[in-house]
C-alpha atoms as a PDB file:
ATOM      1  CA  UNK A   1     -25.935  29.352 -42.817  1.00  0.00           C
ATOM      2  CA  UNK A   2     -26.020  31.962 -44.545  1.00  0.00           C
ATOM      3  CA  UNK A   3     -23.653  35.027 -44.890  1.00  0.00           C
ATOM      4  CA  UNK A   4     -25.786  37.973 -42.752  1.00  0.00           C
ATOM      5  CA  UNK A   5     -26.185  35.010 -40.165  1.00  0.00           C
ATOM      6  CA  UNK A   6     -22.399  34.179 -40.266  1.00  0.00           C
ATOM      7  CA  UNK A   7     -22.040  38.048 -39.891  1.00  0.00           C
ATOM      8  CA  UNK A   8     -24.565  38.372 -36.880  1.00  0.00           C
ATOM      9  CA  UNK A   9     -22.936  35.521 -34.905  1.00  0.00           C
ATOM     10  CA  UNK A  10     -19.509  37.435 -35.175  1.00  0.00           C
ATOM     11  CA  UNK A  11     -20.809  40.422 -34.074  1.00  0.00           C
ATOM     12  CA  UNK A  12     -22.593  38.718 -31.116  1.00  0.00           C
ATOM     13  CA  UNK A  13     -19.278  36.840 -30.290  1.00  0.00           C
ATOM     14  CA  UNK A  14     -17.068  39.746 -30.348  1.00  0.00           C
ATOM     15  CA  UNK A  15     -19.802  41.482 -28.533  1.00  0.00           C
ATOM     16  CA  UNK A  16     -19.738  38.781 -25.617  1.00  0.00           C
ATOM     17  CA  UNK A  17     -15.634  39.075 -25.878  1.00  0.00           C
ATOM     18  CA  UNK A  18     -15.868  42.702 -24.397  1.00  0.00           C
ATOM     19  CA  UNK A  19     -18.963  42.096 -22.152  1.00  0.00           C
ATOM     20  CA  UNK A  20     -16.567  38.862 -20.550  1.00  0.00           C
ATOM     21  CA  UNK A  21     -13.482  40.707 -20.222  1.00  0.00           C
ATOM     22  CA  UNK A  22     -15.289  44.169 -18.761  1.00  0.00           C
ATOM     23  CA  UNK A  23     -17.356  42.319 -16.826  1.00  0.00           C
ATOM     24  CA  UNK A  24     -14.447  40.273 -14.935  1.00  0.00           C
ATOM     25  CA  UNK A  25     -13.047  43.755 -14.225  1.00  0.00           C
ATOM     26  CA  UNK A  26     -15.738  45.301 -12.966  1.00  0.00           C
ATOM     27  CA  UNK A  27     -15.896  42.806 -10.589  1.00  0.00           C
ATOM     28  CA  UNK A  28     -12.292  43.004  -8.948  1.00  0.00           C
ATOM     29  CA  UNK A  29     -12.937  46.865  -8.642  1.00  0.00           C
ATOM     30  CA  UNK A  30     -16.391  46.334  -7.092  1.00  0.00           C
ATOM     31  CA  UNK A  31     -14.607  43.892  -4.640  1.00  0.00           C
ATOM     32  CA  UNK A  32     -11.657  45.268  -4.090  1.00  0.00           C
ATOM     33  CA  UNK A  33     -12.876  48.439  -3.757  1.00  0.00           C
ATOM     34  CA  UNK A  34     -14.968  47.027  -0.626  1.00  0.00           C
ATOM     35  CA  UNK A  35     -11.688  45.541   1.041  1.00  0.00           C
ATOM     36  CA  UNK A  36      -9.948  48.873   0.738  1.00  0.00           C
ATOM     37  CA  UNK A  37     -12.398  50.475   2.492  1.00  0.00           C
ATOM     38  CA  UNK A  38     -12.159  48.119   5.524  1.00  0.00           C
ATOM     39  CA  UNK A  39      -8.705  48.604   6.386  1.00  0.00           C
ATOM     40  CA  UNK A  40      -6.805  50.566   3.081  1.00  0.00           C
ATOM     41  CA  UNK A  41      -5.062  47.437   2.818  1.00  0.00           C
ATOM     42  CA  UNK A  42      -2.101  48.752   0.056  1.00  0.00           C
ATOM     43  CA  UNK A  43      -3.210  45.659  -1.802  1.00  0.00           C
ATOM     44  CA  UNK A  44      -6.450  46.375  -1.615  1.00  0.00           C
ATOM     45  CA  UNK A  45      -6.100  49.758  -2.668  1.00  0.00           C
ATOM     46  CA  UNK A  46      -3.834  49.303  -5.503  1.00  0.00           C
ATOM     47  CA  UNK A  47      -5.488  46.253  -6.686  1.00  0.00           C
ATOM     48  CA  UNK A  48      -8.859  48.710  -6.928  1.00  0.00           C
ATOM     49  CA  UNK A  49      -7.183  51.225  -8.806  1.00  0.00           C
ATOM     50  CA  UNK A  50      -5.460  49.108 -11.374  1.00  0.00           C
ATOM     51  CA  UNK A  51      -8.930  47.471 -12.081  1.00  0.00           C
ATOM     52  CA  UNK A  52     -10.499  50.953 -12.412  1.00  0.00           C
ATOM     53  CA  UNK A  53      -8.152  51.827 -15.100  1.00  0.00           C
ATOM     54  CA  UNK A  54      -8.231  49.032 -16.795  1.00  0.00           C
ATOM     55  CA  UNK A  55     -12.170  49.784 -17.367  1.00  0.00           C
ATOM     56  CA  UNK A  56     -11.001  53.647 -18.127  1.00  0.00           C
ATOM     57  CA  UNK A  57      -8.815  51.880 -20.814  1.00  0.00           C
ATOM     58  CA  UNK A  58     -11.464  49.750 -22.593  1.00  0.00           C
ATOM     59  CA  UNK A  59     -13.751  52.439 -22.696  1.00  0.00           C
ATOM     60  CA  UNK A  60     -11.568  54.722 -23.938  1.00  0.00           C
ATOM     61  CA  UNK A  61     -11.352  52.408 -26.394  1.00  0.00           C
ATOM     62  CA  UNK A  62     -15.218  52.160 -27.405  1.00  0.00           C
ATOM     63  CA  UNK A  63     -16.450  55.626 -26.410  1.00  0.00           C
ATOM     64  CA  UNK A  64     -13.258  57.439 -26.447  1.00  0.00           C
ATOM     65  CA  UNK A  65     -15.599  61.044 -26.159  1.00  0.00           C
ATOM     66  CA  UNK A  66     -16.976  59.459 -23.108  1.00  0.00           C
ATOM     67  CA  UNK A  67     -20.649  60.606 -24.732  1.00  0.00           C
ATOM     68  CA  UNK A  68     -22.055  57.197 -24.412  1.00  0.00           C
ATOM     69  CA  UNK A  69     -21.190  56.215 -21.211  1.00  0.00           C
ATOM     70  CA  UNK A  70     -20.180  59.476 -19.900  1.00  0.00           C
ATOM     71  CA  UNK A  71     -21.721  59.232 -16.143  1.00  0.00           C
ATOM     72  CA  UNK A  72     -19.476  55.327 -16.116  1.00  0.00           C
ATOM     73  CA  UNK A  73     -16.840  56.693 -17.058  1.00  0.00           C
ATOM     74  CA  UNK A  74     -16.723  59.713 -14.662  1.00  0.00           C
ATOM     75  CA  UNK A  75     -17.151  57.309 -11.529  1.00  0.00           C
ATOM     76  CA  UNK A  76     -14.045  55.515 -12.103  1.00  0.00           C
ATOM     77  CA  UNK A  77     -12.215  58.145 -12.875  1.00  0.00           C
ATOM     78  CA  UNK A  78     -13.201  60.136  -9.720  1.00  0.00           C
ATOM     79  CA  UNK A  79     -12.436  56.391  -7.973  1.00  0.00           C
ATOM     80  CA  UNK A  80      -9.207  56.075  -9.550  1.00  0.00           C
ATOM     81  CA  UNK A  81      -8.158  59.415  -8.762  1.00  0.00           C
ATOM     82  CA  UNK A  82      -9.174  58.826  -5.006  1.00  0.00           C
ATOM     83  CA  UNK A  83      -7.518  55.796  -4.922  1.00  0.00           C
ATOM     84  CA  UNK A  84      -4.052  57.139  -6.555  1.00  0.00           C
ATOM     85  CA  UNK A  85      -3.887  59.791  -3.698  1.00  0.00           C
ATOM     86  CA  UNK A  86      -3.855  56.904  -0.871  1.00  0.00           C
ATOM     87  CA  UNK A  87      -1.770  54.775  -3.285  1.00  0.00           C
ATOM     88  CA  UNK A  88       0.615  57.201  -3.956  1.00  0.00           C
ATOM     89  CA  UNK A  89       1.039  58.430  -0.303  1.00  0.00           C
ATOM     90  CA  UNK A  90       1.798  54.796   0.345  1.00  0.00           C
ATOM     91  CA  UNK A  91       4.011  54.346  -1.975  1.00  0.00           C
ATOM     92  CA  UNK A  92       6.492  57.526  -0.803  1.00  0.00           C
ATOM     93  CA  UNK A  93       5.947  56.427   2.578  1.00  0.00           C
ATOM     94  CA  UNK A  94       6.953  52.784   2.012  1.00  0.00           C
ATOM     95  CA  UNK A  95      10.142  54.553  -0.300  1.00  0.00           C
ATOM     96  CA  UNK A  96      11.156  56.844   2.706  1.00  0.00           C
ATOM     97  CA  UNK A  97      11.052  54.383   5.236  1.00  0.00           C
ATOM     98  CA  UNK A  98      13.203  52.276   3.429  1.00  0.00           C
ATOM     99  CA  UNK A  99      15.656  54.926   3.489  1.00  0.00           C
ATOM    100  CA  UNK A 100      15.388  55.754   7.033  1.00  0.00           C
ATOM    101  CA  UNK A 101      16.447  52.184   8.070  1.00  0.00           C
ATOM    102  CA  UNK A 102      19.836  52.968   5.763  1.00  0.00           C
ATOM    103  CA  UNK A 103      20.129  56.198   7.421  1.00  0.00           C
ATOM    104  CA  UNK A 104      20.135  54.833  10.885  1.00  0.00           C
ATOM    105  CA  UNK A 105      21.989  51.893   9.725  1.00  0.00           C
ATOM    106  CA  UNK A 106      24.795  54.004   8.585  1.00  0.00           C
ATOM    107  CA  UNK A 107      24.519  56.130  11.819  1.00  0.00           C
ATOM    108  CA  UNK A 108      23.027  59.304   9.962  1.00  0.00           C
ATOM    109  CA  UNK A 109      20.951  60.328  13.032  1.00  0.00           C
ATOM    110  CA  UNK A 110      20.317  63.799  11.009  1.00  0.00           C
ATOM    111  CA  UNK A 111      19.105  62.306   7.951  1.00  0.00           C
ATOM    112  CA  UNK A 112      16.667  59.900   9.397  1.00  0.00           C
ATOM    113  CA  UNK A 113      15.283  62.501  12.039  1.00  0.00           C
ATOM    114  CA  UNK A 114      14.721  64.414   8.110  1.00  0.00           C
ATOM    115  CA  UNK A 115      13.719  61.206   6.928  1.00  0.00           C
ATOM    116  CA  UNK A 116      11.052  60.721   9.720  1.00  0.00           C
ATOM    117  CA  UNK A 117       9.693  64.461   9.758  1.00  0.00           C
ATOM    118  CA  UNK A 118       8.744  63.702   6.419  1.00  0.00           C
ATOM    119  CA  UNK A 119       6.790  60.603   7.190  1.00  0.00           C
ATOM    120  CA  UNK A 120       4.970  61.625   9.887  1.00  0.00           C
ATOM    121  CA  UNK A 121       3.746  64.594   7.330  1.00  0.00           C
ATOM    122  CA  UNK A 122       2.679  62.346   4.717  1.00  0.00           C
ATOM    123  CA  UNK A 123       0.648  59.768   7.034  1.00  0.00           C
ATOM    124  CA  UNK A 124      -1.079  63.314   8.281  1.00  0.00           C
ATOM    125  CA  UNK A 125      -2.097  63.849   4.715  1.00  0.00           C
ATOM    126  CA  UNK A 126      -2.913  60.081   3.638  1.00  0.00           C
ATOM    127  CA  UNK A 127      -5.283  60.232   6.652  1.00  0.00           C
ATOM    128  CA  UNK A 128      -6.896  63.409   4.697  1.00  0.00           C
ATOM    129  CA  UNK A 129      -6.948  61.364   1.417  1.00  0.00           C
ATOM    130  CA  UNK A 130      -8.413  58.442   3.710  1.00  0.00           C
ATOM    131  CA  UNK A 131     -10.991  59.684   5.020  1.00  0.00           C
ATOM    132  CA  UNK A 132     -11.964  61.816   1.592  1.00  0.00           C
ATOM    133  CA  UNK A 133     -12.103  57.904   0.011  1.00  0.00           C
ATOM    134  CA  UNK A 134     -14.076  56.269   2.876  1.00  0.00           C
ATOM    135  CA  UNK A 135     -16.588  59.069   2.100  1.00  0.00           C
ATOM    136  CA  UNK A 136     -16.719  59.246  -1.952  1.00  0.00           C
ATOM    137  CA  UNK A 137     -15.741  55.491  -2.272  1.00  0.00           C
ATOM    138  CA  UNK A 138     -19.172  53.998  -1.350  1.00  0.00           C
ATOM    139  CA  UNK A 139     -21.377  56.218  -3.974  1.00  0.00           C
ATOM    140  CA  UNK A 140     -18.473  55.984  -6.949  1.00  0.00           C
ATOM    141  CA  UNK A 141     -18.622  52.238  -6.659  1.00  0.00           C
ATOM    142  CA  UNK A 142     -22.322  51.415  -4.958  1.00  0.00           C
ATOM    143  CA  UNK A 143     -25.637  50.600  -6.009  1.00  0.00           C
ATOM    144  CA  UNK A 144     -25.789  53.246  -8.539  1.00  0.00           C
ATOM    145  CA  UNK A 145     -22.947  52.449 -10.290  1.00  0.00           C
ATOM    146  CA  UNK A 146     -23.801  48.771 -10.894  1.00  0.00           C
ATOM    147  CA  UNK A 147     -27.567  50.138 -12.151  1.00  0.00           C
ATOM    148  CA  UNK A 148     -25.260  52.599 -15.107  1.00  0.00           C
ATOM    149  CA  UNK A 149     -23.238  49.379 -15.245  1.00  0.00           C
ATOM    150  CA  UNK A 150     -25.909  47.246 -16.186  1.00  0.00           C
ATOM    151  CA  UNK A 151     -27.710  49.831 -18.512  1.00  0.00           C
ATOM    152  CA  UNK A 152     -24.249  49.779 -20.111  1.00  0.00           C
ATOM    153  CA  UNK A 153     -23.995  45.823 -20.693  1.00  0.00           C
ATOM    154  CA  UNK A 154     -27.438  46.171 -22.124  1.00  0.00           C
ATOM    155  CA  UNK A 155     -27.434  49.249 -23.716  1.00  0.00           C
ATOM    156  CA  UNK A 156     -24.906  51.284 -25.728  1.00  0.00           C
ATOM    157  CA  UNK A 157     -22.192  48.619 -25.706  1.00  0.00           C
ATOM    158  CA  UNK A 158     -23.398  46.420 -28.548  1.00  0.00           C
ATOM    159  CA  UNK A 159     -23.431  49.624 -30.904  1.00  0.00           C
ATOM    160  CA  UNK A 160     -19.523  50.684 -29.577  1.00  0.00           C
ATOM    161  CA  UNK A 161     -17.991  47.354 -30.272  1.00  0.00           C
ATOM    162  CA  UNK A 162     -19.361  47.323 -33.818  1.00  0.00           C
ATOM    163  CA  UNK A 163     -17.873  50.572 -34.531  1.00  0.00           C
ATOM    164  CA  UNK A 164     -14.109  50.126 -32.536  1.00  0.00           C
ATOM    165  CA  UNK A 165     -10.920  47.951 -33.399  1.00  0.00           C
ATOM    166  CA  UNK A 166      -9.054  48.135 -30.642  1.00  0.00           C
ATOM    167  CA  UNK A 167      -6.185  46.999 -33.045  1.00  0.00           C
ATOM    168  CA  UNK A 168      -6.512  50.901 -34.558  1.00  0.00           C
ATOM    169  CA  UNK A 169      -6.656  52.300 -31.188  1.00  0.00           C
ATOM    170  CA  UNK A 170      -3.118  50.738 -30.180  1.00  0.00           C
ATOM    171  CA  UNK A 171      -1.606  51.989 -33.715  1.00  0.00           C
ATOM    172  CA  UNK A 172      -2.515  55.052 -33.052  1.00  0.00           C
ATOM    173  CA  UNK A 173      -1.177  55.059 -29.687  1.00  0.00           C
ATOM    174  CA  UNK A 174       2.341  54.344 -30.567  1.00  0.00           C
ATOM    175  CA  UNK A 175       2.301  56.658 -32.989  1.00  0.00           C
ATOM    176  CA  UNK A 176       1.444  59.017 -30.365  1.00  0.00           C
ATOM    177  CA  UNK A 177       4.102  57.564 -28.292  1.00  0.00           C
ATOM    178  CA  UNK A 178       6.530  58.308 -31.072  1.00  0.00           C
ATOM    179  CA  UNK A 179       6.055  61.386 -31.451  1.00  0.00           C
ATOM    180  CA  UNK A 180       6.433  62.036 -27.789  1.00  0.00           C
ATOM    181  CA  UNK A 181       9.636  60.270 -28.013  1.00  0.00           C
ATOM    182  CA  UNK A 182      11.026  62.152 -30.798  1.00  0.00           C
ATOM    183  CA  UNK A 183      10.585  65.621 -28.467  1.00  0.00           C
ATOM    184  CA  UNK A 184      12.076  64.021 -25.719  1.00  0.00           C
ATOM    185  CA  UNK A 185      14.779  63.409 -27.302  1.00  0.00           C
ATOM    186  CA  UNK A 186      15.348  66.871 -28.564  1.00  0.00           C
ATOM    187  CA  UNK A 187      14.932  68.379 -25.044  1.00  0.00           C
ATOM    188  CA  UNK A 188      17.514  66.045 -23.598  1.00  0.00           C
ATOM    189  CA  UNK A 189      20.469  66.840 -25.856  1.00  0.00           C
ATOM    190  CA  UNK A 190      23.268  68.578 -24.417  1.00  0.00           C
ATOM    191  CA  UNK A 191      23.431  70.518 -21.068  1.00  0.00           C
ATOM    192  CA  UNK A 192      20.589  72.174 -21.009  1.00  0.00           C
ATOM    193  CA  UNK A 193      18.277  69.172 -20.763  1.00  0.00           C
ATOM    194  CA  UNK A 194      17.258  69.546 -17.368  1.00  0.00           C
ATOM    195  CA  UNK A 195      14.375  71.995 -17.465  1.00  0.00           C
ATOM    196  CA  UNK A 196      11.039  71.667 -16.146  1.00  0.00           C
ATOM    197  CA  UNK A 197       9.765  71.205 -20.062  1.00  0.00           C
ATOM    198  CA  UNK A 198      12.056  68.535 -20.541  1.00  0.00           C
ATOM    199  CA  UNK A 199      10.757  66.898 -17.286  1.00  0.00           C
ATOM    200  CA  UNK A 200       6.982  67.244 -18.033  1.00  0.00           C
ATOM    201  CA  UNK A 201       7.676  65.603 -22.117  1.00  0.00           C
ATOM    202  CA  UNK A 202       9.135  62.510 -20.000  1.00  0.00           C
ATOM    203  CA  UNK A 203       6.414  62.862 -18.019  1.00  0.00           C
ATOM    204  CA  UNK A 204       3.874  62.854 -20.736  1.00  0.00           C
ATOM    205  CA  UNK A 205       6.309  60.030 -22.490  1.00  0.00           C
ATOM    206  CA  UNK A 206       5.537  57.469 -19.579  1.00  0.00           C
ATOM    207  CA  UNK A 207       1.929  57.965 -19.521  1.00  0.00           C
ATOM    208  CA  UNK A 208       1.881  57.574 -23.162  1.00  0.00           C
ATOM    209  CA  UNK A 209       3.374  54.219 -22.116  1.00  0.00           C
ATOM    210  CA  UNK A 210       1.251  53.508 -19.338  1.00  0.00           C
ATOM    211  CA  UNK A 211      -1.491  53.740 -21.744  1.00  0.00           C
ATOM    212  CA  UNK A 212      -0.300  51.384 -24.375  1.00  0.00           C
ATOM    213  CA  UNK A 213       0.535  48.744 -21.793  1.00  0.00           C
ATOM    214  CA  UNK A 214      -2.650  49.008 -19.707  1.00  0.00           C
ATOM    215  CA  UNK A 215      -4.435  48.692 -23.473  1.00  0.00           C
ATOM    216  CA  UNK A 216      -2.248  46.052 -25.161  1.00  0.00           C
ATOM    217  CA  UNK A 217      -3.456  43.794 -21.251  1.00  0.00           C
ATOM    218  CA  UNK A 218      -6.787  45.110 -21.258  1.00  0.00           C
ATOM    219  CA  UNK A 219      -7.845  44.361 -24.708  1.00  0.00           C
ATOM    220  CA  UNK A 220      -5.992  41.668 -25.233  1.00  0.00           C
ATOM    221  CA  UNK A 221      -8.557  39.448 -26.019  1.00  0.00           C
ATOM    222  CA  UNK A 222      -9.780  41.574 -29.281  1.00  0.00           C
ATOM    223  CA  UNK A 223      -6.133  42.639 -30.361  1.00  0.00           C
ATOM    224  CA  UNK A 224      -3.942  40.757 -33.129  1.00  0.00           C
ATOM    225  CA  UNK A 225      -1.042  38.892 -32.289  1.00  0.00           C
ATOM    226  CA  UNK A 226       1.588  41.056 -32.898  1.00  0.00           C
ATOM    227  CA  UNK A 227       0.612  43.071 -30.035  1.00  0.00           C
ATOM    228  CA  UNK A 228       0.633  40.921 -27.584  1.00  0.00           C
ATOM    229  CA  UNK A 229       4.529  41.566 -26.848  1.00  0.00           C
ATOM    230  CA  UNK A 230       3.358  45.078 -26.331  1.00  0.00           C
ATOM    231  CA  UNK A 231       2.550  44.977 -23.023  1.00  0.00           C
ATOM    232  CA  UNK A 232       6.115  43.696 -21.403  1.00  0.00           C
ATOM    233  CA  UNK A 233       7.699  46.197 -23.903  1.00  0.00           C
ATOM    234  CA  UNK A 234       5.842  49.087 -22.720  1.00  0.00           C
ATOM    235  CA  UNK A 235       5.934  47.981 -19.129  1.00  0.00           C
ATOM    236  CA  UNK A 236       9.564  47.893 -19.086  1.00  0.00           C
ATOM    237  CA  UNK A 237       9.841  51.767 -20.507  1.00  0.00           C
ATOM    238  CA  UNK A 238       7.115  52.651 -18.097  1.00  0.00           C
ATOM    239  CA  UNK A 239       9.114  51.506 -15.117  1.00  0.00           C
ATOM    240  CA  UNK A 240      12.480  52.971 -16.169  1.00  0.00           C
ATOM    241  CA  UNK A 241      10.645  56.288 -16.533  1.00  0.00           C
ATOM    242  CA  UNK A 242       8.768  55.951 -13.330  1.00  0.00           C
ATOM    243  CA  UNK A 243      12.023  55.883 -11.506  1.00  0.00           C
ATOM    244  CA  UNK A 244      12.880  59.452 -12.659  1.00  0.00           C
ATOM    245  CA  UNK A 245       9.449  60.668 -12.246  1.00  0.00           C
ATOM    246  CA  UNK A 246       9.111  59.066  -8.388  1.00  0.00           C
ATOM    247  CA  UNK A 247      12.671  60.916  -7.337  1.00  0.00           C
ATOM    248  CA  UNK A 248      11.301  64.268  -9.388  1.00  0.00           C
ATOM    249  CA  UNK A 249       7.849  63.612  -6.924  1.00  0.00           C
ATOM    250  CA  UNK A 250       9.744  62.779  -4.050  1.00  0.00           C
ATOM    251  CA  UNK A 251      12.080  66.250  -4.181  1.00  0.00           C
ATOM    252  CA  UNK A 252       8.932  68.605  -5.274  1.00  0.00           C
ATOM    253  CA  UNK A 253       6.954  66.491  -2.267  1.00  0.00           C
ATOM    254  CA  UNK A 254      10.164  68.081   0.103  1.00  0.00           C
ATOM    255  CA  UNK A 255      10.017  71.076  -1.578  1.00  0.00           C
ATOM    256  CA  UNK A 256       6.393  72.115  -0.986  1.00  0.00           C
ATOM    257  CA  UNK A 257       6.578  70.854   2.385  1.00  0.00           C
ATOM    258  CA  UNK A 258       9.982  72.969   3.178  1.00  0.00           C
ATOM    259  CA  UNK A 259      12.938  72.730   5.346  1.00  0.00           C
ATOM    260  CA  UNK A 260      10.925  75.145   8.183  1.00  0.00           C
ATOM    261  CA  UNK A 261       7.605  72.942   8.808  1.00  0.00           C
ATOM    262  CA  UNK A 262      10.156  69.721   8.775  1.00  0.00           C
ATOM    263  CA  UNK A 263      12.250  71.652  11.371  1.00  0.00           C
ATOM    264  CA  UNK A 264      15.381  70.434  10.091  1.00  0.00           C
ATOM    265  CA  UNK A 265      18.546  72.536   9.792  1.00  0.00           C
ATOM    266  CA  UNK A 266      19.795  73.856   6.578  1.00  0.00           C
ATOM    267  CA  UNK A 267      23.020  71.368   6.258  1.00  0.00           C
ATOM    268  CA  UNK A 268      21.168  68.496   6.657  1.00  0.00           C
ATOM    269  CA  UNK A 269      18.208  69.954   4.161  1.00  0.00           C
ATOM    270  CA  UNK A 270      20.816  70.645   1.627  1.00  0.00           C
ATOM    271  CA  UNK A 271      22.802  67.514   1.409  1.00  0.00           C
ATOM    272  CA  UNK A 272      19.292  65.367   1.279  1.00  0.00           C
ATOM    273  CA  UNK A 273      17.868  67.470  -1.291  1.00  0.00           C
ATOM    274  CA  UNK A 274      21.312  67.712  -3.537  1.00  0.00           C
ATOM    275  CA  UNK A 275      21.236  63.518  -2.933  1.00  0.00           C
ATOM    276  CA  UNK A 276      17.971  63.111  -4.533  1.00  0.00           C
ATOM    277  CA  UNK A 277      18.451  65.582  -7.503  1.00  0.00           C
ATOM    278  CA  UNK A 278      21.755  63.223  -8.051  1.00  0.00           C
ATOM    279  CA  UNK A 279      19.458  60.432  -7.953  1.00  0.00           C
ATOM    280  CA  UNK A 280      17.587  62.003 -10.323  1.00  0.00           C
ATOM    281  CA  UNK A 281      20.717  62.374 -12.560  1.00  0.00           C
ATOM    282  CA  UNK A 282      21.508  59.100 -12.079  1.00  0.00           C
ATOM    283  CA  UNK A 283      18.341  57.656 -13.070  1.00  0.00           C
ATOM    284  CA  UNK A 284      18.201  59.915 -16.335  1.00  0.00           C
ATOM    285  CA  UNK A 285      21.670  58.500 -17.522  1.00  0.00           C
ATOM    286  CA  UNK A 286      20.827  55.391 -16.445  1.00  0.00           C
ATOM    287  CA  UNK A 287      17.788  54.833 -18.734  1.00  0.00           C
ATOM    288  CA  UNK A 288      17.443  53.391 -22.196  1.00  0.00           C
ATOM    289  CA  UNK A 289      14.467  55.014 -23.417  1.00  0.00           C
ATOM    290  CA  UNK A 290      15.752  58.652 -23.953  1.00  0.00           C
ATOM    291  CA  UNK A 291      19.584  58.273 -24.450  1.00  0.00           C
ATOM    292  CA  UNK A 292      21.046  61.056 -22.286  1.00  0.00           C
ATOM    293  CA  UNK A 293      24.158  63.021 -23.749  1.00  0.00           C
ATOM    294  CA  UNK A 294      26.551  65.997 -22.336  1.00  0.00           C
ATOM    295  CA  UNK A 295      27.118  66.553 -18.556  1.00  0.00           C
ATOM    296  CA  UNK A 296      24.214  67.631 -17.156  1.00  0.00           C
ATOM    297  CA  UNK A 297      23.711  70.066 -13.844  1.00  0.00           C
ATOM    298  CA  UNK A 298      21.998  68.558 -11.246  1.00  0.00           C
ATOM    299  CA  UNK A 299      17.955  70.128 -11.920  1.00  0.00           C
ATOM    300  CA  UNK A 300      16.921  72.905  -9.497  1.00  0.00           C
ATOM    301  CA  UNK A 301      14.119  72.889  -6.856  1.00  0.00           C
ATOM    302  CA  UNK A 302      11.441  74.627  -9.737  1.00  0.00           C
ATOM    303  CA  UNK A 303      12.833  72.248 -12.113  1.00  0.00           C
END
């Protein structure tokens, strides 16, 4: 055999690596994506979305302008964005019902009338971001999309997987990630840490991590070993950042609805609200990621 053959046959092997591993996921969103749309089963729904960005992630990856396979890459998106708003509503719901049962358990009658105010809002607007998926979900993840699907297999994504190492991708990622780090950091020394740009660098700190995990699973297949710790590692900071972020979205979700439209009195507001940002506290000392230092006050509503 000789060496362009030797050559070819790698090329068409890592080719068929991607086409496997893109095509399995395109699958699981196609079918999930159906079963969330007969019931927004939160299963269903999150199963959909993780799928979807799993495909953002690889191709990212090979067509990280999005010039090749622009169109793709624009459907899931719009899907996984529709998706997050139903996943997302369940989520708070799920997190606030929880609490309710405590509150009631505890005899709080005040703070589970708050806490149940606030759920009944939410399912009003998850209906909203139910019925805007029922109506978009069908042409982001139909017919059409499996015709730019299958112009993609046969098209474009030969060319892109000769030109990408997804090993290159994930370097630069952490670095990315480090660099991130290194401003959080800064912005969390000392008592003036809690400030709404020290909240959105953690922000952009766990998506940073988000992204390496979701690549280091994704592309697993065509990444060397040394990576493939990466995704536990990065799934780990993800989560302990995700519990600051959720209590942030939880108090700015109160916030923008307001103590008037809830109809509950100002006590009972207060000490709810003051709980969470103490939560939020809490969670900030309590993670391992950004090491937290001096007392900090607990961060305002704009915070």
């Amino acid at each position: 055999m000789t060496v362009d053959q030797l050559a070819k046959d790698k090329q068409t092997n890592k080719t068929r690596q991607w086409e496997q591993a893109m095509i399995k996921l395109y699958v699981n969103f196609r079918d999930y994506s159906k079963d969330a749309l007969k019931g927004f089963g939160e299963e269903d729904i999150h199963q959909a979305r993780v799928n979807s960005r799993k495909l953002l992630t690889l191709l990212s990856i090979l067509d990280p302008g999005h010039s090749a396979a622009s169109e793709l890459y624009f459907r899931f998106k719009k899907a996984q964005k529709r998706l997050g708003k139903v996943r997302d509503a369940d989520v708070l719901i799920e997190s606030f019902k929880e609490r309710r049962k405590v509150a009631k358990k505890d005899g709080d009658d005040k703070t589970a009338g708050l806490l149940k105010a606030v759920i009944k809002h939410q399912k009003d607007q998850r209906k909203k971001h139910r019925k805007k998926l029922e109506a978009e979900l069908p042409q982001l993840a139909g017919k059409e999309l499996d015709g730019l699907w299958n112009d993609f297999l046969a098209g474009p994504l030969e060319s892109l997987v000769l030109k990408k190492d997804a090993n290159v991708v994930m370097r630069e990622l952490e670095v990315a990630f480090d660099q991130k780090k290194k401003t959080c950091k800064t912005l969390f020394k000392g008592p003036d840490a809690v400030s709404a740009e020290a909240f959105e660098a953690l922000h952009d700190l766990r998506i940073a991590a988000k992204e390496l995990r979701y690549t280091a699973n994704a592309a697993s297949f065509a990444l060397n070993q040394k990576f493939h710790t990466h995704e536990e590692y990065y799934k780990n900071i993800q989560e302990q950042l995700g519990i600051i972020n959720d209590k942030r979205v939880w108090l700015d979700t109160l916030q923008s609805i307001g103590r008037d439209e809830l109809g509950v009195g100002k006590k009972t507001w207060s000490s709810f609200t003051d709980s969470l940002k103490n939560e939020v506290l809490e969670a900030l000392y309590h993670n391992e990621v950004v090491p937290v230092t001096g007392k900090l006050q607990p961060p305002s509503s704009e915070a």
